[in-house]
C-alpha atoms as a PDB file:
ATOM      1  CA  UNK A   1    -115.782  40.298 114.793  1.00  0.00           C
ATOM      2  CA  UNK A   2    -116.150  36.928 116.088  1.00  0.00           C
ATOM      3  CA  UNK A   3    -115.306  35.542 119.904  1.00  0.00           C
ATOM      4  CA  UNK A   4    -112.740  32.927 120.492  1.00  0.00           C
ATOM      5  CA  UNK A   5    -115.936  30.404 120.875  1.00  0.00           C
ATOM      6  CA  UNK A   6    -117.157  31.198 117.157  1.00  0.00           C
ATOM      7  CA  UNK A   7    -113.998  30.722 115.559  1.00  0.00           C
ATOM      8  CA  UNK A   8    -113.722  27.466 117.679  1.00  0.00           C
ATOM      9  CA  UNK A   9    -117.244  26.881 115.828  1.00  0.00           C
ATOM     10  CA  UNK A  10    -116.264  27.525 112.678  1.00  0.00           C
ATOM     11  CA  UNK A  11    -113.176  25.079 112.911  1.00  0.00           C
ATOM     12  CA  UNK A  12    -115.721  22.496 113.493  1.00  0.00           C
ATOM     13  CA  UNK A  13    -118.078  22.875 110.456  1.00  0.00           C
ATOM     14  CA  UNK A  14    -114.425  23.084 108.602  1.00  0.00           C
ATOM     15  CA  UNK A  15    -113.545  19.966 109.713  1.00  0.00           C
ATOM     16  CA  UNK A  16    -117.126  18.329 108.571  1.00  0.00           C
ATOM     17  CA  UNK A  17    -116.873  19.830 105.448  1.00  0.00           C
ATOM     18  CA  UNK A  18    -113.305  19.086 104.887  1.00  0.00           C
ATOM     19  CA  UNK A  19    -112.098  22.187 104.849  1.00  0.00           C
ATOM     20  CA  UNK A  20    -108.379  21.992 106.392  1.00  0.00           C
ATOM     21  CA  UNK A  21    -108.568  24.603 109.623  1.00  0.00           C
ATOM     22  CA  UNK A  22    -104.517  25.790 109.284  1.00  0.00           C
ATOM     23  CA  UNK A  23    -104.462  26.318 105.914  1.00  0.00           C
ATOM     24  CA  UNK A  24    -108.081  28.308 106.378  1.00  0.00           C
ATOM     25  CA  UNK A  25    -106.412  30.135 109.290  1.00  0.00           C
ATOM     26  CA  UNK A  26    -103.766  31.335 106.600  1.00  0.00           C
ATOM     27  CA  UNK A  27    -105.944  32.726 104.297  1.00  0.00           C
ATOM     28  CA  UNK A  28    -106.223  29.551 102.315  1.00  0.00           C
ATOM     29  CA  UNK A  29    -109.272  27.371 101.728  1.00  0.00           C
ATOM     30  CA  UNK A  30    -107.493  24.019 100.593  1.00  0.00           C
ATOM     31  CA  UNK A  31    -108.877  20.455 101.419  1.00  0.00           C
ATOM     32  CA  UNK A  32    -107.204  18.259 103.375  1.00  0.00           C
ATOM     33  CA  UNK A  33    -106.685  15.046 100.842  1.00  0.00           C
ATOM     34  CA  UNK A  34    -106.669  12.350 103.675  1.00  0.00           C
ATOM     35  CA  UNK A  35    -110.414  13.325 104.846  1.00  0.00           C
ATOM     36  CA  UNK A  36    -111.562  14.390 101.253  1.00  0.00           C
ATOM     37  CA  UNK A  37    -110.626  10.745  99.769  1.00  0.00           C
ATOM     38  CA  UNK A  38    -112.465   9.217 102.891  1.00  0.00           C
ATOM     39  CA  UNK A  39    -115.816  11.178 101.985  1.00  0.00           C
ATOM     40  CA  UNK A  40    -115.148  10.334  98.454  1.00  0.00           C
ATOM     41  CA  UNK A  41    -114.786   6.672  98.563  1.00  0.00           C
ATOM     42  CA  UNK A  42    -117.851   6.536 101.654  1.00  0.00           C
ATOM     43  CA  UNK A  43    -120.221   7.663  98.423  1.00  0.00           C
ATOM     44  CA  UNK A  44    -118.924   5.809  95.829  1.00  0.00           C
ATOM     45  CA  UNK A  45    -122.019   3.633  95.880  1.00  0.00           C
ATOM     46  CA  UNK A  46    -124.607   5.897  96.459  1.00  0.00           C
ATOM     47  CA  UNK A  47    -126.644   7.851  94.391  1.00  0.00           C
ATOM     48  CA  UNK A  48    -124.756  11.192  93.238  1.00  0.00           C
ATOM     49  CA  UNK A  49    -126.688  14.082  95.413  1.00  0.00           C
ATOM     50  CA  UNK A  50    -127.692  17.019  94.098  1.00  0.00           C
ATOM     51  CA  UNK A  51    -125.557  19.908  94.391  1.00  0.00           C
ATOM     52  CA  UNK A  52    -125.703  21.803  97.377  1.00  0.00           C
ATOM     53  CA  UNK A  53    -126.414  18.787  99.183  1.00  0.00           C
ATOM     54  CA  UNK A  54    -124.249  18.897 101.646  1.00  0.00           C
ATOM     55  CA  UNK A  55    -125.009  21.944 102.990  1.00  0.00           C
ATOM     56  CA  UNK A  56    -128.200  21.102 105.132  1.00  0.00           C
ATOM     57  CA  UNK A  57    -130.874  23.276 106.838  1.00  0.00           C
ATOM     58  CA  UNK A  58    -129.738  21.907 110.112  1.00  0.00           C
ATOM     59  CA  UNK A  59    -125.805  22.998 109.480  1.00  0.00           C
ATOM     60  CA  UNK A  60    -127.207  26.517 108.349  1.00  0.00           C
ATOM     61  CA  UNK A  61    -128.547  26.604 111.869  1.00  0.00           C
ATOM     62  CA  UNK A  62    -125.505  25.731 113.622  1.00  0.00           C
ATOM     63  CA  UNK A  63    -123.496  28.395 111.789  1.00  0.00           C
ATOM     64  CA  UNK A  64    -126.113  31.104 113.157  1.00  0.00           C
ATOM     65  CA  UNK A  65    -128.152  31.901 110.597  1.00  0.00           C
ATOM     66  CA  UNK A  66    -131.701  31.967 111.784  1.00  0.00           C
ATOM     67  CA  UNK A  67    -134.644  29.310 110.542  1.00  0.00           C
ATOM     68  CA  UNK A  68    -135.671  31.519 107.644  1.00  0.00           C
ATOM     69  CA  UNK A  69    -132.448  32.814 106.606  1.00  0.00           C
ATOM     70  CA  UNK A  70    -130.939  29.360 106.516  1.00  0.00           C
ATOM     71  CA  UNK A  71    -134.130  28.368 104.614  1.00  0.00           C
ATOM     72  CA  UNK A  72    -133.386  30.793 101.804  1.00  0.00           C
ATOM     73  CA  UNK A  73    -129.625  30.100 102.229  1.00  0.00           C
ATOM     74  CA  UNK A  74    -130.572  26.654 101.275  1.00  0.00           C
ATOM     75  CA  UNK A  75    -133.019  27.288  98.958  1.00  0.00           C
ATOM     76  CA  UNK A  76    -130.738  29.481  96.895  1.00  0.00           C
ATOM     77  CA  UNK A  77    -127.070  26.777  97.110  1.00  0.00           C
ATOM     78  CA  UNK A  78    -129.972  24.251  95.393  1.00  0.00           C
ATOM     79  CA  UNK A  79    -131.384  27.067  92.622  1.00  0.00           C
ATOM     80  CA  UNK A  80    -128.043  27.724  91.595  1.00  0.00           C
ATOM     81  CA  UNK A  81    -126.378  24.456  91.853  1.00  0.00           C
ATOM     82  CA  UNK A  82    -123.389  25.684  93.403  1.00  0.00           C
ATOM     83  CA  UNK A  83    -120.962  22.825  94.691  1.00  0.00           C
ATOM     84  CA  UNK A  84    -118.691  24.780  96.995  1.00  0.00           C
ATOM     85  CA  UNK A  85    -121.049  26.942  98.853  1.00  0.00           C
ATOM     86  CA  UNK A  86    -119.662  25.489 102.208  1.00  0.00           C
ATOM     87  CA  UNK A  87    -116.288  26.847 101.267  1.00  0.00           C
ATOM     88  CA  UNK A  88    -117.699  29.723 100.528  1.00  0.00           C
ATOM     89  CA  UNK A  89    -119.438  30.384 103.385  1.00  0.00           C
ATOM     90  CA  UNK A  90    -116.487  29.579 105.519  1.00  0.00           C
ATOM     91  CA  UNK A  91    -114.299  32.676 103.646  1.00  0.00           C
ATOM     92  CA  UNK A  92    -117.118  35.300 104.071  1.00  0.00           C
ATOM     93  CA  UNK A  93    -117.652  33.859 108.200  1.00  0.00           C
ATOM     94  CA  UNK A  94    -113.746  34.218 108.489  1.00  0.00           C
ATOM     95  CA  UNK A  95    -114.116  37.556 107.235  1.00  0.00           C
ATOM     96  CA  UNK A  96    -115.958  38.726 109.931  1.00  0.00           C
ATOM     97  CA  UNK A  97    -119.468  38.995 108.096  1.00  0.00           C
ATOM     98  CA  UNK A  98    -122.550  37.283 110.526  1.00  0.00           C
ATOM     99  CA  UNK A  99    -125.140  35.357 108.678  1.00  0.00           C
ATOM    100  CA  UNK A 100    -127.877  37.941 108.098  1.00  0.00           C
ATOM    101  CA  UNK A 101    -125.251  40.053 105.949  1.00  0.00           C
ATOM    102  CA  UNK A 102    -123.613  36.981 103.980  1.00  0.00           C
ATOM    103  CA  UNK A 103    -127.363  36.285 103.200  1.00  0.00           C
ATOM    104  CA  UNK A 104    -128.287  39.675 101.491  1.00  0.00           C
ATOM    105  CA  UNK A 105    -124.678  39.276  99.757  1.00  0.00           C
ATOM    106  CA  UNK A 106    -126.229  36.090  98.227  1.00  0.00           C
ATOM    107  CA  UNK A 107    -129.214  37.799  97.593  1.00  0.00           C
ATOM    108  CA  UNK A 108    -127.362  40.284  95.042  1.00  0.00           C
ATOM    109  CA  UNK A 109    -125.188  38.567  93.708  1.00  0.00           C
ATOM    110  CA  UNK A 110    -126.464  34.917  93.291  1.00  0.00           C
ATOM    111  CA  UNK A 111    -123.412  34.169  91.111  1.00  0.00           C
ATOM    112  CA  UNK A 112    -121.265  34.313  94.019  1.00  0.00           C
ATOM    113  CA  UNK A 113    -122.383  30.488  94.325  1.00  0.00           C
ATOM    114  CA  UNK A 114    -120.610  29.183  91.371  1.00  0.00           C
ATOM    115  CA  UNK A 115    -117.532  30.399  92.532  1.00  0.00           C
ATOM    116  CA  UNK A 116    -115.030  28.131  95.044  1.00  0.00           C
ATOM    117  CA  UNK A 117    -114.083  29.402  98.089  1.00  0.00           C
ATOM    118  CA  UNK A 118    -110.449  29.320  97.596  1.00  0.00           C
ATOM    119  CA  UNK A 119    -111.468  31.538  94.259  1.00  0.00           C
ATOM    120  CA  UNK A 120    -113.468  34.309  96.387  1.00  0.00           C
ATOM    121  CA  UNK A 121    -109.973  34.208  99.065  1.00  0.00           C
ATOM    122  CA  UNK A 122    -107.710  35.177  96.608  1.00  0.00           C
ATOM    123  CA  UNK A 123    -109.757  38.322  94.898  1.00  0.00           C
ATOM    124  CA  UNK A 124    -110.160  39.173  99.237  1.00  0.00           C
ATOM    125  CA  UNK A 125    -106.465  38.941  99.412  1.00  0.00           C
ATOM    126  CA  UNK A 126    -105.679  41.052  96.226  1.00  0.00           C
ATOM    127  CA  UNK A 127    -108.303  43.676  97.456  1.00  0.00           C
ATOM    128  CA  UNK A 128    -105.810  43.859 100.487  1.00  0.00           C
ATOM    129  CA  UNK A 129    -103.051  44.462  98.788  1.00  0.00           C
ATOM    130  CA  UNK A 130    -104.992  47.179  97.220  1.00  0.00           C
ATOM    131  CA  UNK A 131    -105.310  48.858 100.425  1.00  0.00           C
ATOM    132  CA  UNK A 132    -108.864  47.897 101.867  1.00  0.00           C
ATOM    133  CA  UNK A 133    -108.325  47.025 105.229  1.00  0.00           C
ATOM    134  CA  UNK A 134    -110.156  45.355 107.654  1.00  0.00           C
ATOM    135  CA  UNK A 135    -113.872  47.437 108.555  1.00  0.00           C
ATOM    136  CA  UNK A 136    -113.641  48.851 105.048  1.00  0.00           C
ATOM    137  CA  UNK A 137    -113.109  45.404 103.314  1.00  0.00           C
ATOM    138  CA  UNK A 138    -116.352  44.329 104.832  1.00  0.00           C
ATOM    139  CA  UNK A 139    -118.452  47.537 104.140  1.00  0.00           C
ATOM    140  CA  UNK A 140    -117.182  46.839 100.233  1.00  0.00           C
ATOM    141  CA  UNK A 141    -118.166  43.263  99.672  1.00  0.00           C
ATOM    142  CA  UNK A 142    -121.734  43.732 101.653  1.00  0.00           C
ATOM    143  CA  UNK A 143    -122.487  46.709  99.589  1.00  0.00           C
ATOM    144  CA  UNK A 144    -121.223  46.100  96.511  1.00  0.00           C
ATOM    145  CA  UNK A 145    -120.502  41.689  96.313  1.00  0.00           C
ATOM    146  CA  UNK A 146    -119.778  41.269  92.623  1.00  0.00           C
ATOM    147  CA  UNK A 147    -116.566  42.365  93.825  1.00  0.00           C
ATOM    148  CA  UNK A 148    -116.092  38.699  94.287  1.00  0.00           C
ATOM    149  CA  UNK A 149    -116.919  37.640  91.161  1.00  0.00           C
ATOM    150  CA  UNK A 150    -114.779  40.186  89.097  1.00  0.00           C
ATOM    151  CA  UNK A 151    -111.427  38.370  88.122  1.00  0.00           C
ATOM    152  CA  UNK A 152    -108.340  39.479  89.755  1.00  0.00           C
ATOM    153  CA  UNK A 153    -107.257  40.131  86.256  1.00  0.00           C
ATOM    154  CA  UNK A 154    -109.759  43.011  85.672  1.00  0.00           C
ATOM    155  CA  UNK A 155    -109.707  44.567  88.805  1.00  0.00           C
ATOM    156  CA  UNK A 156    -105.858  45.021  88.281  1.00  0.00           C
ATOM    157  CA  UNK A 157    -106.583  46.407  84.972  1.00  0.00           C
ATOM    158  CA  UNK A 158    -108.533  49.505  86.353  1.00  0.00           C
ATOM    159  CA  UNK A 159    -106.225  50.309  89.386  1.00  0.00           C
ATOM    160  CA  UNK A 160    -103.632  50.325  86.600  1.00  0.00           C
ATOM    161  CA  UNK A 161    -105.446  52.784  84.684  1.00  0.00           C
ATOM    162  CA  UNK A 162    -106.214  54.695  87.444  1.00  0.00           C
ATOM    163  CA  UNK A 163    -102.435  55.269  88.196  1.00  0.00           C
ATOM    164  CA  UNK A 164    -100.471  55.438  85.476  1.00  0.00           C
ATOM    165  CA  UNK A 165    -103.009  57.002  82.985  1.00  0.00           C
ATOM    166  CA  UNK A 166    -105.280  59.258  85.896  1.00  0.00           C
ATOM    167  CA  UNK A 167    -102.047  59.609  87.988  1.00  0.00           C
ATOM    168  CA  UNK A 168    -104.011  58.472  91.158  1.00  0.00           C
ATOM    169  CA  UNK A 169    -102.030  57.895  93.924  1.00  0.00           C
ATOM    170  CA  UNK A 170    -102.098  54.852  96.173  1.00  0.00           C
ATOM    171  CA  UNK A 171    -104.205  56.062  99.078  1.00  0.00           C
ATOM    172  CA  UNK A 172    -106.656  57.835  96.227  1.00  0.00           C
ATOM    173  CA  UNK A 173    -107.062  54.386  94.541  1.00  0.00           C
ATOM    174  CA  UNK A 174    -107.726  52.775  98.010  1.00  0.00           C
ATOM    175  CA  UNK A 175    -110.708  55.607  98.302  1.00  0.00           C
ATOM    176  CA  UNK A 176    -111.924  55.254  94.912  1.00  0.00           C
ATOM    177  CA  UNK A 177    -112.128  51.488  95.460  1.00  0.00           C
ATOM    178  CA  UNK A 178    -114.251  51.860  99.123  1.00  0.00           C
ATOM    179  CA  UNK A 179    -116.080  54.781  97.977  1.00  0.00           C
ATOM    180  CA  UNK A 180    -116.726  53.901  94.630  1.00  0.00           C
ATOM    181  CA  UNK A 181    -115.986  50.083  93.968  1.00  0.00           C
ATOM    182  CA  UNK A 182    -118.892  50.285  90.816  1.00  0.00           C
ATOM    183  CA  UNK A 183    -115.971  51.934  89.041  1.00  0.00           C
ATOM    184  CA  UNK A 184    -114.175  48.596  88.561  1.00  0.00           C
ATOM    185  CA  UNK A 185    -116.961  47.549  86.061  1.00  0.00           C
ATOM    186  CA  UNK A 186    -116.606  50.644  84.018  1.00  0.00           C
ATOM    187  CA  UNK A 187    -115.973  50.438  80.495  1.00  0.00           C
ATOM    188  CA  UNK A 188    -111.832  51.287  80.251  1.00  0.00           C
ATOM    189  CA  UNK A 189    -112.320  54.057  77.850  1.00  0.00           C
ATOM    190  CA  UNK A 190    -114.784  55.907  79.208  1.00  0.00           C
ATOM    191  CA  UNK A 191    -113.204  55.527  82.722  1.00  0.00           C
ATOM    192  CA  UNK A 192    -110.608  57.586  80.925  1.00  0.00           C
ATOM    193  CA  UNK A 193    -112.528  60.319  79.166  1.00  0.00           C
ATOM    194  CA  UNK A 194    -114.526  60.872  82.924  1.00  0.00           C
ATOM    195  CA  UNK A 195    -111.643  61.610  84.145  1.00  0.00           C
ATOM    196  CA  UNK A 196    -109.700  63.643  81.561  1.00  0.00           C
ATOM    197  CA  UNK A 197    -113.182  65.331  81.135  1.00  0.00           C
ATOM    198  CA  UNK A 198    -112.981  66.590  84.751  1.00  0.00           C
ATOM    199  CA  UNK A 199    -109.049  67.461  84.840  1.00  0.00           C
ATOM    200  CA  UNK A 200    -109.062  69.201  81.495  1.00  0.00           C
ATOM    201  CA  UNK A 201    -112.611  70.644  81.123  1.00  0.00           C
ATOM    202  CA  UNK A 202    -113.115  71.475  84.515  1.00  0.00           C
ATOM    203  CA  UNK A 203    -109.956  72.614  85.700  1.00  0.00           C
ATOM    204  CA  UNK A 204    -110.461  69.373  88.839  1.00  0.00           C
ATOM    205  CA  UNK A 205    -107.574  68.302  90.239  1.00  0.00           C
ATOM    206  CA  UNK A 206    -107.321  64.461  91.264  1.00  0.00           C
ATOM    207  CA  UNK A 207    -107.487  65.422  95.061  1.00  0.00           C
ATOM    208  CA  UNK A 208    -110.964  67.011  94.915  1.00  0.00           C
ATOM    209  CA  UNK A 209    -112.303  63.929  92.576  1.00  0.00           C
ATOM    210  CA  UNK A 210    -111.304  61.543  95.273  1.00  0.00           C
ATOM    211  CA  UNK A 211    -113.101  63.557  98.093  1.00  0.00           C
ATOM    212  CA  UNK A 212    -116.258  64.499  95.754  1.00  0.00           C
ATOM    213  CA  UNK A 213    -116.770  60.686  95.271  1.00  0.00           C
ATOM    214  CA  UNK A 214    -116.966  61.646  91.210  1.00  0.00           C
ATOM    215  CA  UNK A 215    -116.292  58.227  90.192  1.00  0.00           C
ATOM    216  CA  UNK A 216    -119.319  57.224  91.509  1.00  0.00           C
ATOM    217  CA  UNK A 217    -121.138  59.207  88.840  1.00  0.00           C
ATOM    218  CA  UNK A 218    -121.714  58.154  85.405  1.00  0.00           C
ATOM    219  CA  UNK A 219    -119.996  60.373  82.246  1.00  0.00           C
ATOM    220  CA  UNK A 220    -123.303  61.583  81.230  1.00  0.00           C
ATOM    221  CA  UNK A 221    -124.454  62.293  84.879  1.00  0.00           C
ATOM    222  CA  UNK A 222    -120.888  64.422  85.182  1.00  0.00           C
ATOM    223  CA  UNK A 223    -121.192  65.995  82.191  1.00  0.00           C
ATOM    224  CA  UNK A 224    -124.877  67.248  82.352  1.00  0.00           C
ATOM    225  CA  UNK A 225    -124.662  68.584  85.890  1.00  0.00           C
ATOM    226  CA  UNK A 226    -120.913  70.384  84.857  1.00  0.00           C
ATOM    227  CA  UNK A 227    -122.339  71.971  81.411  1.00  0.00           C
ATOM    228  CA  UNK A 228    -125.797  73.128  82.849  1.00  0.00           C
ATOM    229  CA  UNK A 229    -124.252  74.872  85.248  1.00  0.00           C
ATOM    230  CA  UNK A 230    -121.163  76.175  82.670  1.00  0.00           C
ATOM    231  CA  UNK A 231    -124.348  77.421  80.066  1.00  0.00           C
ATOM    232  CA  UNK A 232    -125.755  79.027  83.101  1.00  0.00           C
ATOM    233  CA  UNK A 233    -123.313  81.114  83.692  1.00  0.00           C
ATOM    234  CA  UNK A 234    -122.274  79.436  87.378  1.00  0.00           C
ATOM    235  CA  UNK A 235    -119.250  77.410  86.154  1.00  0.00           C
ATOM    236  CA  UNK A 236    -116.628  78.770  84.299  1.00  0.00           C
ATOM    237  CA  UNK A 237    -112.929  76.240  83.131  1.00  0.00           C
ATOM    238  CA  UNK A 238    -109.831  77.563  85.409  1.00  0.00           C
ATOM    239  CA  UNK A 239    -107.156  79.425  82.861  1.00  0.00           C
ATOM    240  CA  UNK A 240    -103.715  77.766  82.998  1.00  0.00           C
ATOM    241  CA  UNK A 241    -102.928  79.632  86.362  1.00  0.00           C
ATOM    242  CA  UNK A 242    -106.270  77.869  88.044  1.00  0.00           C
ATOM    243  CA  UNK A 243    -107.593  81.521  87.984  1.00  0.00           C
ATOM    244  CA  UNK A 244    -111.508  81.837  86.977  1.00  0.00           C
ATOM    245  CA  UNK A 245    -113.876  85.532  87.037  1.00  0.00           C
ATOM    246  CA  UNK A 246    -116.261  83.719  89.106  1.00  0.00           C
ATOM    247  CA  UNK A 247    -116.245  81.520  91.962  1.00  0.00           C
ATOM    248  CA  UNK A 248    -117.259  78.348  91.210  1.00  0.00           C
ATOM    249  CA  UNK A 249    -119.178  75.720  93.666  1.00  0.00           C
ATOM    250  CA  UNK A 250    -117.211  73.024  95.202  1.00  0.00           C
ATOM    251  CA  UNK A 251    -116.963  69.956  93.226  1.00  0.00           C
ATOM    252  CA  UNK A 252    -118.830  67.902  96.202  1.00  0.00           C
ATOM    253  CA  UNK A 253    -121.679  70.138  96.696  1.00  0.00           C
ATOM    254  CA  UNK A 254    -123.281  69.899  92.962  1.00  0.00           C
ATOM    255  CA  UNK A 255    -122.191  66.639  92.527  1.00  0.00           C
ATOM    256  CA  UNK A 256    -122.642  64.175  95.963  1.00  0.00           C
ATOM    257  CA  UNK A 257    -126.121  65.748  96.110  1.00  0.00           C
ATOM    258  CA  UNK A 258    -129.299  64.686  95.338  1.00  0.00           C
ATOM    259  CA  UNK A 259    -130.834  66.631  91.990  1.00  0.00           C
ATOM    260  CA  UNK A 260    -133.645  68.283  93.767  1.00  0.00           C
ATOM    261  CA  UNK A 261    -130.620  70.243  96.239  1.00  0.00           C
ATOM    262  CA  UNK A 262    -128.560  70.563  92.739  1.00  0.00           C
ATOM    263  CA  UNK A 263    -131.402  72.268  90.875  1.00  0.00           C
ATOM    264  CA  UNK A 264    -132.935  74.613  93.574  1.00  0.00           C
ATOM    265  CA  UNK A 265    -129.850  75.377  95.527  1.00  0.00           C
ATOM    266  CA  UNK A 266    -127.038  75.549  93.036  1.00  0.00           C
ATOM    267  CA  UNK A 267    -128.235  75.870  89.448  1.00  0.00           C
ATOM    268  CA  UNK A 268    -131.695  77.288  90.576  1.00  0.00           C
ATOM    269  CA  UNK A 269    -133.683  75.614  87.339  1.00  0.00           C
ATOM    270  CA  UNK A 270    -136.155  73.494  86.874  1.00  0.00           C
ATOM    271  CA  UNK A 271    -136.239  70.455  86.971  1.00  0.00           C
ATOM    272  CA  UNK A 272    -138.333  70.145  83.124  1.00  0.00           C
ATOM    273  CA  UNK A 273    -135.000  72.368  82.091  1.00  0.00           C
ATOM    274  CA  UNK A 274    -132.134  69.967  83.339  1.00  0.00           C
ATOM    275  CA  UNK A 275    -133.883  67.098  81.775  1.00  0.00           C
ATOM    276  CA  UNK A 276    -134.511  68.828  78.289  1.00  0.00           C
ATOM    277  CA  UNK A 277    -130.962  69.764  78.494  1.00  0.00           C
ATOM    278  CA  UNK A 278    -129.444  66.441  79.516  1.00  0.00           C
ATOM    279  CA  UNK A 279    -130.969  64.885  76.458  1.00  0.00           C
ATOM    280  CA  UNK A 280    -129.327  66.653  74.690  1.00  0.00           C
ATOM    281  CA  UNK A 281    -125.893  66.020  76.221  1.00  0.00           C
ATOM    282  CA  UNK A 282    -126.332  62.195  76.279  1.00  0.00           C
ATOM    283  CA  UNK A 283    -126.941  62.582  72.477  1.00  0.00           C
ATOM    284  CA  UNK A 284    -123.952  64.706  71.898  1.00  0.00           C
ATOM    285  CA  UNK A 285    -121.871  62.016  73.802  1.00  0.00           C
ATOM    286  CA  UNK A 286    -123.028  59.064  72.020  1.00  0.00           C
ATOM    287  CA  UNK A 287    -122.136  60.765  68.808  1.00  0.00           C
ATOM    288  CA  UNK A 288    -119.122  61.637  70.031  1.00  0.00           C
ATOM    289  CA  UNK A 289    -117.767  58.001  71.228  1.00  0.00           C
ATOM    290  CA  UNK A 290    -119.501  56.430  68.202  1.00  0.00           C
ATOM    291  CA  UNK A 291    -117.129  58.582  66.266  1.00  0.00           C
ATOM    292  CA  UNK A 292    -113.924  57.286  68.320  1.00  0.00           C
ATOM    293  CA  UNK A 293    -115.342  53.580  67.961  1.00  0.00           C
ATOM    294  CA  UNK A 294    -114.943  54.073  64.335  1.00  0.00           C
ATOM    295  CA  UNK A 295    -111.470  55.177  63.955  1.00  0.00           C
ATOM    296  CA  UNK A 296    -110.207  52.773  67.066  1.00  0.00           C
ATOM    297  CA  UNK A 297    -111.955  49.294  65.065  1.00  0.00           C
ATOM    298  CA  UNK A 298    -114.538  46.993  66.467  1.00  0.00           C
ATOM    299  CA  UNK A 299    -112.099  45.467  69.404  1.00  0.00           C
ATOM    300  CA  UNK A 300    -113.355  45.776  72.328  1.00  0.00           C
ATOM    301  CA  UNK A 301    -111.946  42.862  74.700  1.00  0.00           C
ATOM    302  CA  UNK A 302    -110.856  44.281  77.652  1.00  0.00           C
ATOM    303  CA  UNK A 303    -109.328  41.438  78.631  1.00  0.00           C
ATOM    304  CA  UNK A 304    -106.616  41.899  76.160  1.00  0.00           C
ATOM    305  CA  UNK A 305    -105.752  45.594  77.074  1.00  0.00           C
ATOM    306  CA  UNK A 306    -103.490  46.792  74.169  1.00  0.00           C
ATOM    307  CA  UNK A 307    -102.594  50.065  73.770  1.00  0.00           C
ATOM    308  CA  UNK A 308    -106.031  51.226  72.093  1.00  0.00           C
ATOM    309  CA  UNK A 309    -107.471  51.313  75.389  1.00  0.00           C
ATOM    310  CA  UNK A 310    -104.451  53.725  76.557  1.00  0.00           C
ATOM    311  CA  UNK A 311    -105.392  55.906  73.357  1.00  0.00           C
ATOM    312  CA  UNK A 312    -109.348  56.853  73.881  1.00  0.00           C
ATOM    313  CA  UNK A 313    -108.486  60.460  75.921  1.00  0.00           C
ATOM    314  CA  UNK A 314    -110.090  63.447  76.023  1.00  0.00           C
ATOM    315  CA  UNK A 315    -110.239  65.501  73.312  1.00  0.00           C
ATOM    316  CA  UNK A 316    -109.516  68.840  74.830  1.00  0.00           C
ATOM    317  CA  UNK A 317    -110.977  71.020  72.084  1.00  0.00           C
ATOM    318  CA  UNK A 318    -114.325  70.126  72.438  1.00  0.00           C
ATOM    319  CA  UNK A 319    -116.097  72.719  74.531  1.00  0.00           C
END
């Protein structure tokens, strides 16, 4: 986090880049009119400059950033002809991030540019009121930056899913979301299936999801390393009591582990067997959703969200 003399810093490249400091130090990036209209009428009669412009090598510098880092900083505002990358920068110092990790988040995610600051301090703030606080906000956007660039719109979407159709709790969604924030691109109806798949077919209760970090796996990942073992004879579907004739391995250790421990320590195969197998899983699956396509029609706009997205579950009587 930053010393009293680096947010004094900070308040002074706000103030040349006419950024207001009080609204900044309330979590808001607006412009403060009086100084904007100044700049604005000062370059009336010059030559329009190219975007990015006003973010200089020498500026880079003063914000910390190193000579080559704030050579590729600048080198990448000009590529992508962002216009608010001081703004932007501003946010992700205020955060707490130093220069070397906003770098690599521009690095990843180069459309994190075109956004506006005041854009990328919102989706922060709603990710706040999702739960991710302060150490784990950071570790989220520097490993995983489109974050920012997702609408607030669509990340909503999935946390609603996740509760009301996964019955996720709140402190579960916070841990899906820092564990597992790739889930918040997942396609809606497969989100679903994953995890009606694992309740129903594998007798997993939403606790031991959470702690196995299974939404970090793909459906066809889940499903290949849960059936191999099932064909096997290692994995067997809990009756209704939760009662199986075998004890089955922890959730966590054949999933969270690399496939070289999954195949010699747990389903002790080869590894020419898992493949062979899982080929034929991933075919069996994209028969099976093709299917569902059908019958649900062609719409898939997630951004409208009617109630065929709520209707793509599990079919439990598949085995």
């Amino acid at each position: 986090m930053f010393t009293h003399a680096c947010r004094r810093q900070i308040v002074r490249w706000m103030w040349r880049w006419s950024v207001c400091p009080m609204d900044a130090g309330r979590g808001h990036m607006s412009f403060c009119s009086t100084r904007q209209e100044h700049l604005q009428s000062s370059h009336t009669s010059q030559v329009p400059q190219r975007p990015g412009a006003q973010l200089n090598v020498r500026s880079l510098l003063e914000m910390g950033f190193s000579e080559t880092q704030a050579d590729e900083m600048h080198e990448g505002a000009l590529k992508s002809r962002g216009k608010h990358v001081p703004s932007i920068l501003t946010v992700l110092l205020l955060l707490g991030l130093n220069p070397a990790s906003i770098l690599k988040i521009m690095q990843k995610c180069p459309e994190v540019y075109s956004l506006k600051g005041a854009e990328i301090q919102q989706r922060i703030d709603n990710l706040r009121k999702l739960g991710l606080v302060e150490g784990s906000l950071q570790r989220v956007i520097s490993h995983y930056p489109k974050v920012m660039v997702l609408p607030i719109k669509r990340v909503n979407m999935v946390s609603r899913l996740l509760k009301e159709k996964c019955h996720i709790t709140v402190q579960q969604l916070t841990d899906i979301l820092r564990d597992s924030p790739e889930v918040l691109e997942e396609d809606l109806a497969r989100l679903e299936y994953k995890f009606q798949y694992a309740y129903f077919r594998m007798g997993v209760r939403q606790a031991e999801m959470v702690k196995a970090k299974m939404f970090r796996l793909t459906l066809s990942m889940l499903r290949c390393r849960h059936c191999f073992l099932e064909r096997r004879g290692l994995y067997q579907t809990p009756d209704k009591k939760g009662q199986t004739l075998i004890l089955n391995p922890l959730l966590k250790d054949f999933l969270c582990v690399s496939e070289e421990t999954y195949l010699t320590q747990v389903a002790m195969a080869t590894a020419e067997e898992f493949h062979v197998f899982c080929k034929l899983i991933e075919r069996e699956q994209e028969e099976e959703f093709s299917n569902e396509e059908q019958e649900l029609g062609d719409d898939d706009d997630d951004d409208d969200f009617d109630e065929k997205h709520w209707k793509t579950g599990y079919k439990r009587d598949k085995k």
